[in-house]
Protein backbone atom coordinates (compact mmCIF):
# COMPACT_ATOMS: atom_id res chain seq x y z
CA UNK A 1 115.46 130.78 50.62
CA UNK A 2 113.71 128.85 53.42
CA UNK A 3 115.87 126.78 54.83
CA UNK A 4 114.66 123.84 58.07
CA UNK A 5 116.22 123.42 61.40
CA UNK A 6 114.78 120.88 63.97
CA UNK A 7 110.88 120.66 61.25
CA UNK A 8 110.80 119.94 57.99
CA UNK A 9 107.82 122.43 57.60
CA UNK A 10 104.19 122.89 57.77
CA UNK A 11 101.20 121.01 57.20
CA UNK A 12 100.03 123.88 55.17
CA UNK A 13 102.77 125.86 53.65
CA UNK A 14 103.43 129.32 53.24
CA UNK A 15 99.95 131.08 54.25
CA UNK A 16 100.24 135.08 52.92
CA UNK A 17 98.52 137.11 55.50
CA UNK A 18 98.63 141.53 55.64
CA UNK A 19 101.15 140.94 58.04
CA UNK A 20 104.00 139.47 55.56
CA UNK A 21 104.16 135.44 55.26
CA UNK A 22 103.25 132.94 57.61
CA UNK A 23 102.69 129.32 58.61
CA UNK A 24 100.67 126.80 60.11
CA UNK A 25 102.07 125.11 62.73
CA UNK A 26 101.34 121.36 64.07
CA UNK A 27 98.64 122.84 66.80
CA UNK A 28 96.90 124.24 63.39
CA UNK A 29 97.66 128.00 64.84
CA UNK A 30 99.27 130.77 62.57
CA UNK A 31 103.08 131.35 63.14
CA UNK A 32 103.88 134.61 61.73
CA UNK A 33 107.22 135.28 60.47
CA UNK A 34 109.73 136.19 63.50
CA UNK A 35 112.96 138.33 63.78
CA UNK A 36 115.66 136.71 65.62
CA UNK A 37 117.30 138.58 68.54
CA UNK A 38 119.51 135.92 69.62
CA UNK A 39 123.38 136.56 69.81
CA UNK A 40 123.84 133.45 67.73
CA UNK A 41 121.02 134.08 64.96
CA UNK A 42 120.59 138.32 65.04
CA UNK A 43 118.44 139.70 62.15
CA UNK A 44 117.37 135.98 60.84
CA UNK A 45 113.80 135.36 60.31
CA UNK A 46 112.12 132.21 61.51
CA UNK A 47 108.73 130.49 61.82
CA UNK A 48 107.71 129.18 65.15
CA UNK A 49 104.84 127.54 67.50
CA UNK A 50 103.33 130.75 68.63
CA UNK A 51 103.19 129.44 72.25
CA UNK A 52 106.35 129.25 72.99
CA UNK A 53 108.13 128.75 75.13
CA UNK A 54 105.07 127.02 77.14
CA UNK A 55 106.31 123.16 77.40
CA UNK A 56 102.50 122.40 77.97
CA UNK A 57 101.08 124.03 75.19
CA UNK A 58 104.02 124.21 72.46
CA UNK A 59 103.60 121.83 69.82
CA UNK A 60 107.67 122.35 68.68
CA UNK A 61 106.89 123.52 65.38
CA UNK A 62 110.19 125.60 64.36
CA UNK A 63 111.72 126.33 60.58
CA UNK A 64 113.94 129.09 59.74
CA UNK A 65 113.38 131.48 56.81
CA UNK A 66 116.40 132.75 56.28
CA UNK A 67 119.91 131.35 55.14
CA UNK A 68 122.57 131.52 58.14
CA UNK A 69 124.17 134.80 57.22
CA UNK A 70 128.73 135.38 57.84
CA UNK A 71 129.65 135.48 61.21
CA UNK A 72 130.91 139.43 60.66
CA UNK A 73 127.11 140.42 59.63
CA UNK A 74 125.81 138.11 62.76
CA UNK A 75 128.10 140.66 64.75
CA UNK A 76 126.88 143.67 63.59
CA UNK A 77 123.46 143.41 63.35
CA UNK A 78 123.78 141.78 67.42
CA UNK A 79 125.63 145.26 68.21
CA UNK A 80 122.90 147.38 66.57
CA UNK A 81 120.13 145.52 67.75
CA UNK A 82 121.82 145.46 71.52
CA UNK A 83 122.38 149.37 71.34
CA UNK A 84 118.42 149.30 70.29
CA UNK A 85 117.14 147.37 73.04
CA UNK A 86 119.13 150.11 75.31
CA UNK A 87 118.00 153.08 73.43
CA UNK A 88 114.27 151.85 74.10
CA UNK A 89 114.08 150.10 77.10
CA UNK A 90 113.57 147.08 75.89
CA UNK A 91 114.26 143.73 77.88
CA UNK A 92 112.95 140.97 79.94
CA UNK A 93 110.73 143.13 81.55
CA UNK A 94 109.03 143.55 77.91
CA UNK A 95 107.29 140.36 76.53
CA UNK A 96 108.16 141.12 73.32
CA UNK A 97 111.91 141.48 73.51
CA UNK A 98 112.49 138.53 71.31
CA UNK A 99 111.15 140.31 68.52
CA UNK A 100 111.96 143.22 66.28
CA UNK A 101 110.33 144.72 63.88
CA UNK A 102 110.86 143.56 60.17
CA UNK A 103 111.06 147.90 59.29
CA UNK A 104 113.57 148.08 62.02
CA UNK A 105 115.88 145.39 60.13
CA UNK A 106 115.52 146.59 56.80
CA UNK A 107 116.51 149.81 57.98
CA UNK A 108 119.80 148.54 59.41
CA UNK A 109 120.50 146.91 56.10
CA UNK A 110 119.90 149.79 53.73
CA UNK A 111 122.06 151.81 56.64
CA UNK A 112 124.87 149.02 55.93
CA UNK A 113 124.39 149.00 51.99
CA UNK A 114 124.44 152.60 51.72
CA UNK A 115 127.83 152.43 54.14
CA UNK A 116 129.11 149.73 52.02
CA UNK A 117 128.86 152.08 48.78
CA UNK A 118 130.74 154.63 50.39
CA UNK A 119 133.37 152.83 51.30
CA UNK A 120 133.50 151.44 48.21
CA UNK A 121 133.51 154.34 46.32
CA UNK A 122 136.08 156.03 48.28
CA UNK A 123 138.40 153.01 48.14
CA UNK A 124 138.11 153.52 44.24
CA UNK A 125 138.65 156.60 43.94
CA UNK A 126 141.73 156.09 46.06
CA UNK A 127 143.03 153.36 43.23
CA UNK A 128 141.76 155.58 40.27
CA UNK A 129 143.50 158.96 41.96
CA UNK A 130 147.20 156.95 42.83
């Protein structure tokens, strides 16, 4: 499931902490597992040098979690998390705004499985009925 962009990982491998998985990165600081916000990458989770964006004191340490999800689910989840950010303020002015929470996300995809069923089941029961 953990799949590498621009690293090929840590010096010290998956490190469980109460806060969900995490890694070391090359400064020898704890990345904790990240939520993407970006338009490109919404919803995927990644491990990063936890002083970025500093050029001084990042060390470039970066490794997605996740697989790339389908371009349609990349959509989505953008469009929810953008109508979140609005609903709550959030935005440059907020130092966290490149983060959401991992309850938030798994929220939005029980919301989509439990829309999915639905539609499902009312597409079959169009089939079954005609």
């Amino acid at each position: 499931m953990v799949s590498s962009s621009r690293s090929a990982g840590s010096t010290s491998g998956v490190n469980k902490s109460n806060n969900g998985p995490s890694r070391t990165c090359y400064c020898g600081v704890i990345s904790p597992l990240k939520i993407s916000t970006s338009e490109k990458n919404p919803g995927r989770r990644y491990f990063g040098c936890r002083y970025w964006p500093d050029e001084v004191e990042d060390c470039g340490y970066f490794e997605w979690y996740d697989d790339e999800v389908s371009p349609w689910y990349k959509e989505l989840l953008f469009e929810v998390m953008e109508k979140k950010k609005k609903s709550t303020g959030q935005g440059k002015g907020n130092p966290h705004h490149d983060e959401i929470s991992l309850t938030d996300l798994v929220r939005v995809v029980i919301g989509l499985l439990v829309i999915l069923v639905v539609m499902v089941g009312i597409l079959m029961w169009m089939v079954y009925k005609g």
